[in-house]
Protein backbone atom coordinates (compact mmCIF):
# COMPACT_ATOMS: atom_id res chain seq x y z
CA UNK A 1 -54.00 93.65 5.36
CA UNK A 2 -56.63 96.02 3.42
CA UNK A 3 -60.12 96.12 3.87
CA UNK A 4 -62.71 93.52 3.85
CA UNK A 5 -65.77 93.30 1.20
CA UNK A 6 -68.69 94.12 3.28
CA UNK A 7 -70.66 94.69 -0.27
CA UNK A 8 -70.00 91.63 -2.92
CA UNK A 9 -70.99 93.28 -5.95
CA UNK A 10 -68.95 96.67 -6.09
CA UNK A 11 -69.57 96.86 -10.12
CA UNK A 12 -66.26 97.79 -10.15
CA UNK A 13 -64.95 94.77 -12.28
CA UNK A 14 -67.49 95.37 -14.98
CA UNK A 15 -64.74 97.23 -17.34
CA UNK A 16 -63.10 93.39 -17.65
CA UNK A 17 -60.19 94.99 -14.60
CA UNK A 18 -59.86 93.22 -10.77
CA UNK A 19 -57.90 95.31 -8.20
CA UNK A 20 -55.04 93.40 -6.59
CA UNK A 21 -54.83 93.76 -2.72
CA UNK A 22 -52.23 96.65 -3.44
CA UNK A 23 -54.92 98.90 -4.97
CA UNK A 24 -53.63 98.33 -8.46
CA UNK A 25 -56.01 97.05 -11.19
CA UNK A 26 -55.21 94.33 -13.43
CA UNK A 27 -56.89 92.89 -16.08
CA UNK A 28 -59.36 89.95 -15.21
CA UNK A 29 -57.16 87.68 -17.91
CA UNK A 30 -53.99 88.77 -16.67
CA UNK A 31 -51.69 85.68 -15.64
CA UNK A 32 -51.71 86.65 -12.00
CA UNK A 33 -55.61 86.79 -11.61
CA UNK A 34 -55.60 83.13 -13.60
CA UNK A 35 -53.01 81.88 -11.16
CA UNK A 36 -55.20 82.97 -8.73
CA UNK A 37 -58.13 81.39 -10.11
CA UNK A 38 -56.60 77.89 -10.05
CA UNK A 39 -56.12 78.43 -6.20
CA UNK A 40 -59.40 79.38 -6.05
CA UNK A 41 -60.44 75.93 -8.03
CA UNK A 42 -58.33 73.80 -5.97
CA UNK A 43 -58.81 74.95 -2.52
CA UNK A 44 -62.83 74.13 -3.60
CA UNK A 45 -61.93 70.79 -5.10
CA UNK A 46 -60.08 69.83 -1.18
CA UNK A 47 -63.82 71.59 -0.12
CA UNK A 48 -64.88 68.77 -2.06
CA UNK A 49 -62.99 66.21 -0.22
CA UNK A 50 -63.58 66.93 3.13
CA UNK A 51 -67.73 66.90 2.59
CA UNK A 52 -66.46 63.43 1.90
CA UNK A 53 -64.66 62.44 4.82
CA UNK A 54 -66.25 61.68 7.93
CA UNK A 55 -65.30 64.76 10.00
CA UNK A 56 -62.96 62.65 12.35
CA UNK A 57 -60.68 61.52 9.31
CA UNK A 58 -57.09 61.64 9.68
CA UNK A 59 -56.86 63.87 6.86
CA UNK A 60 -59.60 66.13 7.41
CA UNK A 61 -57.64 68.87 9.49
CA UNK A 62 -54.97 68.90 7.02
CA UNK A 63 -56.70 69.62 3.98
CA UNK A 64 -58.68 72.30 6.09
CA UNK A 65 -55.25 73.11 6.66
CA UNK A 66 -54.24 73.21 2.91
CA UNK A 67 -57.59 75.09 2.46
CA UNK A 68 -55.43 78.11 4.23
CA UNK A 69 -52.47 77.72 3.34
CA UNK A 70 -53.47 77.60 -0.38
CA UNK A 71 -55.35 81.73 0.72
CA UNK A 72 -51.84 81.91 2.18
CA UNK A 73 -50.17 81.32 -1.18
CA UNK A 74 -53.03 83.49 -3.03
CA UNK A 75 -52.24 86.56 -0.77
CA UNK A 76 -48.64 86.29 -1.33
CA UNK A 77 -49.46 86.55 -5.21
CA UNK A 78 -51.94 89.30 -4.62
CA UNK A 79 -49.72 91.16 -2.44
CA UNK A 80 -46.21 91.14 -3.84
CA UNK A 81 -43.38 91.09 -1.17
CA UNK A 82 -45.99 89.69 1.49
CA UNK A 83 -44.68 86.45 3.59
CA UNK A 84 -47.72 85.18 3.97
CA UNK A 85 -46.89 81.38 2.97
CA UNK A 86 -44.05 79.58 5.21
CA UNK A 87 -41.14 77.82 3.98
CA UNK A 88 -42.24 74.74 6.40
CA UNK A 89 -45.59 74.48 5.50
CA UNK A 90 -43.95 72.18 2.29
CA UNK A 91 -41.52 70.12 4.54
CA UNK A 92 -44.86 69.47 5.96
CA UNK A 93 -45.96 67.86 3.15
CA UNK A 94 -43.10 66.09 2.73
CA UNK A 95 -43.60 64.63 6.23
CA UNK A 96 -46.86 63.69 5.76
CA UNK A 97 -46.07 62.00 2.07
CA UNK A 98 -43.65 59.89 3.67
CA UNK A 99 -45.73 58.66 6.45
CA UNK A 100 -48.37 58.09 4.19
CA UNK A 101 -46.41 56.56 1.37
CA UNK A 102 -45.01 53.73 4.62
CA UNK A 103 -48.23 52.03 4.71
CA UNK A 104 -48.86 51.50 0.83
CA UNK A 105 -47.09 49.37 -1.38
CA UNK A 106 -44.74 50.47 -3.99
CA UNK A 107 -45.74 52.08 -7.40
CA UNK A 108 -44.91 49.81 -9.93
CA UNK A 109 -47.18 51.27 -12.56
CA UNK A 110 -49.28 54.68 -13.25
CA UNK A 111 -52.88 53.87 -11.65
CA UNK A 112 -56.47 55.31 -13.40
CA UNK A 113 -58.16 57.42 -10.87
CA UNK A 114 -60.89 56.39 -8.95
CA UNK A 115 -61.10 53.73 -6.22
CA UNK A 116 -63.37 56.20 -4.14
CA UNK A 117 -65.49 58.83 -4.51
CA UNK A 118 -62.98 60.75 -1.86
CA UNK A 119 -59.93 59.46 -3.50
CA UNK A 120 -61.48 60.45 -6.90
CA UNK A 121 -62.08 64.15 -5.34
CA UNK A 122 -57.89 63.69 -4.61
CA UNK A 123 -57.11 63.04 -8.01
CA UNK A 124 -58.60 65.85 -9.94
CA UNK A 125 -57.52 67.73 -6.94
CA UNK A 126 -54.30 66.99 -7.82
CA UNK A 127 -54.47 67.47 -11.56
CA UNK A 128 -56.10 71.32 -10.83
CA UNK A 129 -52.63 71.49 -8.68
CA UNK A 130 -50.54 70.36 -11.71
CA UNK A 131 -52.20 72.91 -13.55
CA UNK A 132 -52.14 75.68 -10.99
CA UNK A 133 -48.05 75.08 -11.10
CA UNK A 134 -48.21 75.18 -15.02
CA UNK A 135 -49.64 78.72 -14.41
CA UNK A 136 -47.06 79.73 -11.71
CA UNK A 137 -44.45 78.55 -14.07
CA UNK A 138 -46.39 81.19 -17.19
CA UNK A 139 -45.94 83.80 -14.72
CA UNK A 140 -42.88 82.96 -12.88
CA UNK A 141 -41.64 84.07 -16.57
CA UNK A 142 -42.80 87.03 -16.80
CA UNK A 143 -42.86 88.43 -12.79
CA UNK A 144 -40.63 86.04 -11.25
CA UNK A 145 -42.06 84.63 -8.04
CA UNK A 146 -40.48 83.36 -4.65
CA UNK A 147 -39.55 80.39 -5.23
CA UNK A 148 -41.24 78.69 -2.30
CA UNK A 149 -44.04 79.02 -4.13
CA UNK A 150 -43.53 77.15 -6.77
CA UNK A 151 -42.48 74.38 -4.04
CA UNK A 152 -45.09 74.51 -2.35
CA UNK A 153 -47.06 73.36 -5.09
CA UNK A 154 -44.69 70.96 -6.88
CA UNK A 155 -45.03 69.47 -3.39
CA UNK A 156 -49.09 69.58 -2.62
CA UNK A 157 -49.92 67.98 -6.28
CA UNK A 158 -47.51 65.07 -4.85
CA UNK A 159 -49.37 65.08 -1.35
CA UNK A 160 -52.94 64.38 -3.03
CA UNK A 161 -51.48 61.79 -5.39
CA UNK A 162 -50.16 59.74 -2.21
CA UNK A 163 -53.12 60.72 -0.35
CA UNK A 164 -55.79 59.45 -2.85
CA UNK A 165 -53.59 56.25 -2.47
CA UNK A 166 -53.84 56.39 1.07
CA UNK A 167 -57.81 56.28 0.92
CA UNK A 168 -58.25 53.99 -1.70
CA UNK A 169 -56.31 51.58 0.67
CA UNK A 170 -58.36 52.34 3.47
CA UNK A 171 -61.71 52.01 2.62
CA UNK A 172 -60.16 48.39 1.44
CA UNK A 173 -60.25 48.94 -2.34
CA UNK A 174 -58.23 48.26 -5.12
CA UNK A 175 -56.05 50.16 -7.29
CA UNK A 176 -56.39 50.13 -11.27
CA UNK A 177 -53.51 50.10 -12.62
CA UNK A 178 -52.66 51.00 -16.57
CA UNK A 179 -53.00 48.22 -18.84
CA UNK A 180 -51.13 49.47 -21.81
CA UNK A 181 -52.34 46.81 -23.95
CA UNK A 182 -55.98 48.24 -23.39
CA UNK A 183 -55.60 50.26 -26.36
């Protein structure tokens, strides 16, 4: 891997241009560098979780976890042709959704987000994940990507649905779900 900032501000980036890890420069609009934003977003929105989990939660580790495999996914975007993200890293999401999804009752109806400040943090996590995969899709079309990639995040936005499930349930609370005649 290239070289690390040692100086933040390299002034370099003031003509509107980013350099990719490749040396190339890009503009700081281009559909890569937004994809790469959204990681950037999301991986501080599960930042956001964790400062509200009590550091021995269950699902602390994993969204530290997330945390790097979400810089995994960013590398492999600023790095074309890197194998930086695993194939199993989104079985292991599956996994986990499964064991997660055994101790809640079934979905009968779209719920409003809250329940929890944590399971709040989930939520918009997960919409900033929907989004992030709207992007990948934008530039899957015009550089196509691998497409693990675009599982892995189909699959993570589904993990911190189930997840803010899971910790609504746990700290005892109550789901809302969507009155459609409220409206």
């Amino acid at each position: 891997m290239g070289y690390r900032l040692s100086k933040i501000y390299t002034r370099t980036g003031d003509d509107g241009t980013t350099g990719l890890a490749d040396g190339s420069r890009v503009a700081k609009d281009d559909m890569r560098m937004e994809v790469l934003g959204c990681i950037d977003e999301l991986s501080s929105a599960l930042g956001m979780i964790r400062c509200e989990l009590a550091d021995d939660h269950h699902l602390s580790p994993v969204l530290r976890d997330i945390q790097h495999q979400l810089l995994n996914l960013g590398g492999d975007l600023a790095m074309p042709g890197m194998l930086l993200l695993s194939e199993t890293v989104t079985q292991e999401l599956e996994q986990g959704i499964d064991r997660m999804n055994e101790t809640l009752p079934p979905l009968k109806e779209f719920i409003l987000a809250g329940g929890t400040r944590a399971a709040a943090a989930c939520h918009l996590a997960r919409a900033i994940a929907r989004r992030t995969e709207r992007r990948m899709v934008s530039l899957n079309r015009e550089q196509p990507l691998p497409p693990r990639l675009l599982r892995y995040m189909n699959r993570l936005s589904d993990w911190l649905f189930v997840a803010s499930r899971q910790l609504v349930s746990l700290a005892g609370g109550q789901e809302i779900q969507w009155d459609r005649s409220n409206g």
